[in-house]
Protein backbone atom coordinates (compact mmCIF):
# COMPACT_ATOMS: atom_id res chain seq x y z
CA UNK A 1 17.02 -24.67 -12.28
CA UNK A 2 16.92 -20.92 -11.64
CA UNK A 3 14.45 -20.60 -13.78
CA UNK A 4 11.84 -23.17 -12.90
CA UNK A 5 11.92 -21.79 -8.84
CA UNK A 6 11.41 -18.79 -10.41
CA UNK A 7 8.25 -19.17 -12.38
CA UNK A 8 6.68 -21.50 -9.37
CA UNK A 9 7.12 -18.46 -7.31
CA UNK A 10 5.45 -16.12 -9.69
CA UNK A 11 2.73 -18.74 -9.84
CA UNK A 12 2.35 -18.58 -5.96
CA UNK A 13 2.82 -14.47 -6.53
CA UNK A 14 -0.13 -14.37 -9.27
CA UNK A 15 -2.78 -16.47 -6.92
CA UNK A 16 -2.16 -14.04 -4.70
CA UNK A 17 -3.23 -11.49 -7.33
CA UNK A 18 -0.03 -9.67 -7.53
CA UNK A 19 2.71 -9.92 -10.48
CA UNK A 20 6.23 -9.33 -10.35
CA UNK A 21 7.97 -7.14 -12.94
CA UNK A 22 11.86 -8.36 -11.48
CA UNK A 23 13.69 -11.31 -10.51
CA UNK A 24 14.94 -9.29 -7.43
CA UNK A 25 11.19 -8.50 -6.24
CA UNK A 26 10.37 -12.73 -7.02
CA UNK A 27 13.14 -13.68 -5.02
CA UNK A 28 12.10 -11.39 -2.16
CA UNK A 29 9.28 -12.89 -2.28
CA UNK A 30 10.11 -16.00 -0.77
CA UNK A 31 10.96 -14.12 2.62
CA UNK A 32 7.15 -13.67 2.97
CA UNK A 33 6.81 -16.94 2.40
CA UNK A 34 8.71 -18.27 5.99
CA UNK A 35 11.77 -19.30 3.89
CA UNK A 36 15.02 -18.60 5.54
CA UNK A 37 17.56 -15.95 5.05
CA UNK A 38 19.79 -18.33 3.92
CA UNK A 39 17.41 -20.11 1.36
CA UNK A 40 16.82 -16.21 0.01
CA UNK A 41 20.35 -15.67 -0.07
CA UNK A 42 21.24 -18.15 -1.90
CA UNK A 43 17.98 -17.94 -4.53
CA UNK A 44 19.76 -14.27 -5.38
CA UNK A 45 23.14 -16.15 -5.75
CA UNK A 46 21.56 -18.13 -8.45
CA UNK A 47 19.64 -15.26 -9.84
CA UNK A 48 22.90 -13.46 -10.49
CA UNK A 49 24.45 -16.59 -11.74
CA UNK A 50 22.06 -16.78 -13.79
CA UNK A 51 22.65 -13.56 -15.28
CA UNK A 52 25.95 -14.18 -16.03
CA UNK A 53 25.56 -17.80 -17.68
CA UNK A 54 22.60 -16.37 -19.83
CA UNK A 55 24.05 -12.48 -20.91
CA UNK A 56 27.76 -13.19 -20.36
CA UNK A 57 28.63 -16.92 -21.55
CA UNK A 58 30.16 -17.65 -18.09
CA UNK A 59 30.15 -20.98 -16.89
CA UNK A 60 29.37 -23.39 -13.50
CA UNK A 61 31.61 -25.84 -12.55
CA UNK A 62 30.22 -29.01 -11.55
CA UNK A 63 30.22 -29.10 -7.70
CA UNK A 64 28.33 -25.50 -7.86
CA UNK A 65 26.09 -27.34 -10.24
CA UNK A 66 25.94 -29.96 -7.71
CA UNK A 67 25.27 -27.42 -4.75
CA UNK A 68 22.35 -25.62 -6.84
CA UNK A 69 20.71 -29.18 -7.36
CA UNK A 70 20.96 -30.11 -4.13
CA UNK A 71 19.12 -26.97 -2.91
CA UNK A 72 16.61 -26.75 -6.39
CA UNK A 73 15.62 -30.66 -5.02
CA UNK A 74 15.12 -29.02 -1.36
CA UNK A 75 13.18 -25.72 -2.33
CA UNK A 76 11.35 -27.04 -4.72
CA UNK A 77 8.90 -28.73 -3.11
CA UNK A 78 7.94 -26.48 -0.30
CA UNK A 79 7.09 -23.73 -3.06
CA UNK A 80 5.17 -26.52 -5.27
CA UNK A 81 2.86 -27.57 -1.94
CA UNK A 82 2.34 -23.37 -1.68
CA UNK A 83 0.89 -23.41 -4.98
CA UNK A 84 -1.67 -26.60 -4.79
CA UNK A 85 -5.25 -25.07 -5.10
């Protein structure tokens, strides 16, 4: 779910004519974008859950799962309306 946040916000990033070269920089991007501290905060959570799931084999337990989903289905559609041309 990480993942797909991610690449809409390098899509909003790149019709802006800039790309990013980190997930840190992506996920700062979203505070230029009038989302909240909190919605920023918790996109690096997942970025360095992310990193562990992917390069370390750990694992999410289903109500963190839950939580992510939850706040994937919430994000996800104020980034997808930023990206409409």
């Amino acid at each position: 779910m990480y993942d797909v946040v991610r690449e809409l916000i390098e899509a909003k990033l790149l019709l802006g004519g800039y790309k990013s070269y980190s997930h840190e920089a992506t996920v700062s991007y979203l505070k230029s974008l009038g989302f909240s501290s909190s919605e920023v905060e918790f996109m690096d959570e997942l970025r360095d859950i992310r990193n562990h799931t992917k390069y370390y084999g750990h694992l999410v337990n289903v109500e963190y799962a839950k939580k992510v989903s939850e706040f994937v289905n919430k994000l996800y559609p104020k980034i997808e309306r930023m990206i409409k041309i």
